[in-house]
PDB file of N, CA and C in Angstrom:
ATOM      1  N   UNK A   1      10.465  -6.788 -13.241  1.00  0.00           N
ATOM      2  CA  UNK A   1       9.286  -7.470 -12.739  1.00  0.00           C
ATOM      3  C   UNK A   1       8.046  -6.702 -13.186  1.00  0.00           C
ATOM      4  N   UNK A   2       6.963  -7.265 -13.756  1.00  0.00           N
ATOM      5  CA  UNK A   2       6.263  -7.017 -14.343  1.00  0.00           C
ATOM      6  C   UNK A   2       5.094  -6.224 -12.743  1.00  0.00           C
ATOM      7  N   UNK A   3       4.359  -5.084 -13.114  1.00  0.00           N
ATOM      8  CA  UNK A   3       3.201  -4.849 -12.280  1.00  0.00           C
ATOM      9  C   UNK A   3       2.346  -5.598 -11.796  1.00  0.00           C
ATOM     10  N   UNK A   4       2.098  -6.226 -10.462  1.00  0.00           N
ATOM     11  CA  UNK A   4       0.948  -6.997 -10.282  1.00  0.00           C
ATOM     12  C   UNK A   4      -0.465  -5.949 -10.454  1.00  0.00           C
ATOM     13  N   UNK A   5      -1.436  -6.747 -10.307  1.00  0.00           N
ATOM     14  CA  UNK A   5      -2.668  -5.850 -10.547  1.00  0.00           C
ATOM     15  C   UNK A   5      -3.261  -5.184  -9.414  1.00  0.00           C
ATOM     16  N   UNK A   6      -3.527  -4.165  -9.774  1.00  0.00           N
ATOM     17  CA  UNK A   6      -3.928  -2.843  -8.755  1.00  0.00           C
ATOM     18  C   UNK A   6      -4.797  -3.781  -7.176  1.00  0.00           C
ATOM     19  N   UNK A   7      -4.367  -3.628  -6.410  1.00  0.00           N
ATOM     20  CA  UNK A   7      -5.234  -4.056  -5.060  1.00  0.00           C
ATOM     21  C   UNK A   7      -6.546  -3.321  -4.897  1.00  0.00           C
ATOM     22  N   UNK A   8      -7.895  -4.226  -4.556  1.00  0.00           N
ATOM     23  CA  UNK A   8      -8.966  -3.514  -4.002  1.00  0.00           C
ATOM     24  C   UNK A   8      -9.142  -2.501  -3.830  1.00  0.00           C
ATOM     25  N   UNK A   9      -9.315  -1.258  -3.916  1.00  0.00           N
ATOM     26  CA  UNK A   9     -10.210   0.085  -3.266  1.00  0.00           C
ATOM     27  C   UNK A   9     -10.930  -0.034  -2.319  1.00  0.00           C
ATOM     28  N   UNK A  10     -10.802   0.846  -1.541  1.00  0.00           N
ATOM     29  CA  UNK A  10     -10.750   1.538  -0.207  1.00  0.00           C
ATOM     30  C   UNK A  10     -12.329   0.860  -0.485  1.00  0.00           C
ATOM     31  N   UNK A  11     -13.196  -0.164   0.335  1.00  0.00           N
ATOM     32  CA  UNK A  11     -14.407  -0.416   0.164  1.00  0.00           C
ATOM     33  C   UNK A  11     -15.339   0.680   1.894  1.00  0.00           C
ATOM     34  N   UNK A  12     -14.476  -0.439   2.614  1.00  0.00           N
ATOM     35  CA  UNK A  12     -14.930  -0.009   4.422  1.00  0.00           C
ATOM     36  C   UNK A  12     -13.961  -0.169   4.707  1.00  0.00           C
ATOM     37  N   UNK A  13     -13.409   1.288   5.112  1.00  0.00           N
ATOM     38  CA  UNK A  13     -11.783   1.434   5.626  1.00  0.00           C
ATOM     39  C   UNK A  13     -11.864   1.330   7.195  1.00  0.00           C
ATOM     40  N   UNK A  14     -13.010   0.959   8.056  1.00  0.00           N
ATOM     41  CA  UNK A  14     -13.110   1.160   9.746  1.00  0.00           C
ATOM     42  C   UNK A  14     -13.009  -0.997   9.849  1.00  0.00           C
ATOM     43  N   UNK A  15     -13.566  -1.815   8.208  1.00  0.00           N
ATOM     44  CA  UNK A  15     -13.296  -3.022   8.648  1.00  0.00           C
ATOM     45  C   UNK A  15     -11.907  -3.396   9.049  1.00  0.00           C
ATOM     46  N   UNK A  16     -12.201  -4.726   9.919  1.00  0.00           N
ATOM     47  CA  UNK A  16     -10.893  -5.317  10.190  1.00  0.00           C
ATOM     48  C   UNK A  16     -10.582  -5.748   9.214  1.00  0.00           C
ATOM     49  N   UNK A  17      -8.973  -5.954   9.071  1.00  0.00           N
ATOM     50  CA  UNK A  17      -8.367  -7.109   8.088  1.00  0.00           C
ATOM     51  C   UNK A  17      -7.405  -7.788   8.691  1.00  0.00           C
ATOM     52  N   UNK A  18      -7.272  -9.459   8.431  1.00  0.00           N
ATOM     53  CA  UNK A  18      -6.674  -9.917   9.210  1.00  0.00           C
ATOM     54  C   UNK A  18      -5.581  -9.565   8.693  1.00  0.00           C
ATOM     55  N   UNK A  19      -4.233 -10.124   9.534  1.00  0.00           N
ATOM     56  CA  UNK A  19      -2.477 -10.410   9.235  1.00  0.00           C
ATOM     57  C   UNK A  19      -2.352 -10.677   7.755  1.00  0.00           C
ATOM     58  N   UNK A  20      -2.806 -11.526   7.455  1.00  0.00           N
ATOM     59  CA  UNK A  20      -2.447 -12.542   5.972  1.00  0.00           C
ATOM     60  C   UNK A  20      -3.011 -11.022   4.819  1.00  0.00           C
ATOM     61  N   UNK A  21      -4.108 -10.832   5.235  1.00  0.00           N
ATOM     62  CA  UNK A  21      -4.360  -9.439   3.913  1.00  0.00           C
ATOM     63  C   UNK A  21      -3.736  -8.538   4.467  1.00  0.00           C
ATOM     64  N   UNK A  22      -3.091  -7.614   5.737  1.00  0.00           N
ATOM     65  CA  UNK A  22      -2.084  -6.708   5.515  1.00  0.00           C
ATOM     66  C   UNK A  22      -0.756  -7.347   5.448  1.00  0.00           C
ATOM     67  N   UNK A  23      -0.314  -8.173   5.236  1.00  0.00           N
ATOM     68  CA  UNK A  23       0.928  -8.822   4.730  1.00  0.00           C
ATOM     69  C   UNK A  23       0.897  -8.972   3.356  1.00  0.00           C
ATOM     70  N   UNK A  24      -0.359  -9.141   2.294  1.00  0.00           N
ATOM     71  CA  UNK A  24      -0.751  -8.885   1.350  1.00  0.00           C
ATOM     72  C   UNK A  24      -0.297  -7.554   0.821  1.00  0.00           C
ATOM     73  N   UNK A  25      -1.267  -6.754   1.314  1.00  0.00           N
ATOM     74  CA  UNK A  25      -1.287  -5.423   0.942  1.00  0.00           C
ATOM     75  C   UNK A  25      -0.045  -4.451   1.137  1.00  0.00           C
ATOM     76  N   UNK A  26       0.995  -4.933   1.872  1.00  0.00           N
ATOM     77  CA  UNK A  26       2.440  -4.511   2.224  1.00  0.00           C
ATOM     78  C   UNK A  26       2.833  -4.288   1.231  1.00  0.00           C
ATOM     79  N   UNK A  27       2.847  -6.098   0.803  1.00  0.00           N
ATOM     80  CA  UNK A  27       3.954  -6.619  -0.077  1.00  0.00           C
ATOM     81  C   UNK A  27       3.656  -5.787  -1.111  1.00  0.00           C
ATOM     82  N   UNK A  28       2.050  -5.957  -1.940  1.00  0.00           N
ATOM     83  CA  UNK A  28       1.754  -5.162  -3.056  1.00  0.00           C
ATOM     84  C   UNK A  28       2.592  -3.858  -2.955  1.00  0.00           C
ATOM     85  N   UNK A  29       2.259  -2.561  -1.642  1.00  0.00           N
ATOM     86  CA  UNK A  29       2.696  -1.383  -1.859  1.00  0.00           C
ATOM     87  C   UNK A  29       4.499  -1.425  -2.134  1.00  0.00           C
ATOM     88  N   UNK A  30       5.320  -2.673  -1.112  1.00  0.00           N
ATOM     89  CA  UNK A  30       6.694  -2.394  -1.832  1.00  0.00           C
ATOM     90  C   UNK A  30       6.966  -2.909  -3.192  1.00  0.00           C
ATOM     91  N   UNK A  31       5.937  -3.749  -3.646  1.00  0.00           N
ATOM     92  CA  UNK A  31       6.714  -3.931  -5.251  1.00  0.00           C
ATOM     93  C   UNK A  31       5.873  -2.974  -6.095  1.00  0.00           C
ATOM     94  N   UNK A  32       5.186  -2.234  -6.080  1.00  0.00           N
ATOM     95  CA  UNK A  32       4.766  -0.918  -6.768  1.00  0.00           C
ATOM     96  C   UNK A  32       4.357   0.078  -6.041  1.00  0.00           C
ATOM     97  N   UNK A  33       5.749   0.377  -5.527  1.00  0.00           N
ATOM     98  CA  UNK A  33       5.695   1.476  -4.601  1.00  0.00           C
ATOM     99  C   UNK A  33       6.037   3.044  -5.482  1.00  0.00           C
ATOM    100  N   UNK A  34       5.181   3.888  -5.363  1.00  0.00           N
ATOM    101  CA  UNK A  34       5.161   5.342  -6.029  1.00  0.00           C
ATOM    102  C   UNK A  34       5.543   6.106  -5.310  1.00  0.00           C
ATOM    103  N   UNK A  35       6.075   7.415  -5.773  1.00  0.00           N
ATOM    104  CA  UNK A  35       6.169   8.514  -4.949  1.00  0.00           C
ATOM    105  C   UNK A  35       4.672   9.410  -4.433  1.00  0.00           C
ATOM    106  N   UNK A  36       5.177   9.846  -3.692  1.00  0.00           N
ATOM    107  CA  UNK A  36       3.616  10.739  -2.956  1.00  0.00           C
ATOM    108  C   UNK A  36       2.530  10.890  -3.915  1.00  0.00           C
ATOM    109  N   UNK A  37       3.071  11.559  -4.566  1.00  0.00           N
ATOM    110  CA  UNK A  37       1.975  12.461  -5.714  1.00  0.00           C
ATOM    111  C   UNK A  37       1.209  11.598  -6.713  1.00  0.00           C
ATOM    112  N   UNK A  38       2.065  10.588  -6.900  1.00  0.00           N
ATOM    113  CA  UNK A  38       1.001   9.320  -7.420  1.00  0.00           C
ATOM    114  C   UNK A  38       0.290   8.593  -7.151  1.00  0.00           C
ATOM    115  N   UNK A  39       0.282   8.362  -6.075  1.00  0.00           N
ATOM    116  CA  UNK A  39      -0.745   7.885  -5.115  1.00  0.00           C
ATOM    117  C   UNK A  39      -1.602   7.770  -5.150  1.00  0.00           C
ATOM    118  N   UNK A  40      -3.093   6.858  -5.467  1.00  0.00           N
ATOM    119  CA  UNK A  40      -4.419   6.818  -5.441  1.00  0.00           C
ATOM    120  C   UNK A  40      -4.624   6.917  -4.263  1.00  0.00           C
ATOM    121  N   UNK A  41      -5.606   8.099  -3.579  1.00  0.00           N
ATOM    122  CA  UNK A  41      -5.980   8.692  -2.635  1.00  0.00           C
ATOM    123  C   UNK A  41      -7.109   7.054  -2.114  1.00  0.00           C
ATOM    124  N   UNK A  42      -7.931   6.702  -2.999  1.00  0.00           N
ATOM    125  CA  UNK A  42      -8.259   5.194  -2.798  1.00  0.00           C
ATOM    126  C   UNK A  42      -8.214   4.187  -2.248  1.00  0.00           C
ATOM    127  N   UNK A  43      -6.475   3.931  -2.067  1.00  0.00           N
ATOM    128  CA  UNK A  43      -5.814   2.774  -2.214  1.00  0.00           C
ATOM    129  C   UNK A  43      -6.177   2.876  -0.322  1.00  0.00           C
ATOM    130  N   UNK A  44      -6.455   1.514  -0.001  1.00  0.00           N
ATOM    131  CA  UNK A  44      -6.444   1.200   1.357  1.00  0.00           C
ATOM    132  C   UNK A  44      -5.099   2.094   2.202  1.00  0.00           C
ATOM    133  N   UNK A  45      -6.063   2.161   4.025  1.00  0.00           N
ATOM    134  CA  UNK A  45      -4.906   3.044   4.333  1.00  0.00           C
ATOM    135  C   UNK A  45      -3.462   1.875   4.727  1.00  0.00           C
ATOM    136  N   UNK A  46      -3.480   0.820   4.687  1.00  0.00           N
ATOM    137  CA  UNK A  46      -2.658   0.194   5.085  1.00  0.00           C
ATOM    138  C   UNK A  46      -0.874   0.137   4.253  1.00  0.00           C
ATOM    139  N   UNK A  47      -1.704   0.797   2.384  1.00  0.00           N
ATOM    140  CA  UNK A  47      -0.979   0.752   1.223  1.00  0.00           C
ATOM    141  C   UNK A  47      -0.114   2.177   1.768  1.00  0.00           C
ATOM    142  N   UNK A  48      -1.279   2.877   2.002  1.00  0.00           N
ATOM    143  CA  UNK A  48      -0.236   4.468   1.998  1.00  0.00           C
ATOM    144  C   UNK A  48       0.550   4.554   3.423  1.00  0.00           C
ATOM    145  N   UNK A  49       0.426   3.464   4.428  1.00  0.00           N
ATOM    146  CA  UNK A  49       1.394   3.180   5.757  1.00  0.00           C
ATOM    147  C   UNK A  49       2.672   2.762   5.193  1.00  0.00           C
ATOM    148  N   UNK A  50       2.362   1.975   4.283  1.00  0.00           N
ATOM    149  CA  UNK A  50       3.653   1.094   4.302  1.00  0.00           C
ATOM    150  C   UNK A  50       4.627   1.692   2.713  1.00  0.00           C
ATOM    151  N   UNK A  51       3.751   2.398   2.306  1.00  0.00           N
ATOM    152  CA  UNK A  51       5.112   3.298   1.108  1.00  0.00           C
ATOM    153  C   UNK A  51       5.638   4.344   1.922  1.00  0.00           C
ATOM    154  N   UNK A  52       4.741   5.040   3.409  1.00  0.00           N
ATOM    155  CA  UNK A  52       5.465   6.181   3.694  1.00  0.00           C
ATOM    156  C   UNK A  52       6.617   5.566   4.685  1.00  0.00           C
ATOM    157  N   UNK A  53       6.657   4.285   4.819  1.00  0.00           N
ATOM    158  CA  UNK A  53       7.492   3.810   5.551  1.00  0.00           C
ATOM    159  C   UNK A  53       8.608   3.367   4.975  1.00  0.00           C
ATOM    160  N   UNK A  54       8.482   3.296   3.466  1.00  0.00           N
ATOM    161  CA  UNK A  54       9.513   3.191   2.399  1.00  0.00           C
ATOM    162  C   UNK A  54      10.173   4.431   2.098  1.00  0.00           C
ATOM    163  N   UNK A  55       9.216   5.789   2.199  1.00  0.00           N
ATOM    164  CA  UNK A  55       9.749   6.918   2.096  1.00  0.00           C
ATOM    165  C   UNK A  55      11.201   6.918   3.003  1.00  0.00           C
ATOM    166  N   UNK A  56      10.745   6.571   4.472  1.00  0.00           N
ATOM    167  CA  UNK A  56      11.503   7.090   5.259  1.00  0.00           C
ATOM    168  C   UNK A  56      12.566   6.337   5.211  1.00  0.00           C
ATOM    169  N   UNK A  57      12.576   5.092   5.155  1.00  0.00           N
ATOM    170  CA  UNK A  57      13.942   4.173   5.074  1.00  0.00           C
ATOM    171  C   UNK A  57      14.962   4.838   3.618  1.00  0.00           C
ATOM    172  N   UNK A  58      14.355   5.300   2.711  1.00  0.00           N
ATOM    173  CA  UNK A  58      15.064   6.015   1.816  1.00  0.00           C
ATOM    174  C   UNK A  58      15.691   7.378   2.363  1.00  0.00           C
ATOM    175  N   UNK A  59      14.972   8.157   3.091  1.00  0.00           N
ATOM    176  CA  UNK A  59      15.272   9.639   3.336  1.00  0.00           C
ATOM    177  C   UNK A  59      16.191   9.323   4.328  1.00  0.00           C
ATOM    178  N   UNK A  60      16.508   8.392   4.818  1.00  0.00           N
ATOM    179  CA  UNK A  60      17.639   7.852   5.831  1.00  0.00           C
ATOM    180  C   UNK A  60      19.337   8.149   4.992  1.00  0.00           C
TER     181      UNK A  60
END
């Protein structure tokens, strides 16, 4: 499966976002999900919730 394109940057990380854009932004982080160190420090915090939550289902 080919890379979708990089999600938004961190604009105003204190705005709300509804359901439908963090169901968005999930999905993005599990189909190009990186290890730690690759990580754009950037990337909304919702992206780096839901890969470290991929971490852990792996470290299981």
């Amino acid at each position: 499966m080919a890379e979708q394109q990089l999600p938004p940057q961190i604009d105003k990380t204190d705005e709300y976002i509804d359901l439908i854009e963090e169901i968005r932004l999930r999905t993005w982080a599990r189909r190009n999900y990186r290890r730690p160190e690759e990580r754009d420090a950037r990337w909304h915090p919702v992206i780096h919730d839901e890969m470290k939550r991929k971490d852990a289902e792996t470290a299981v």
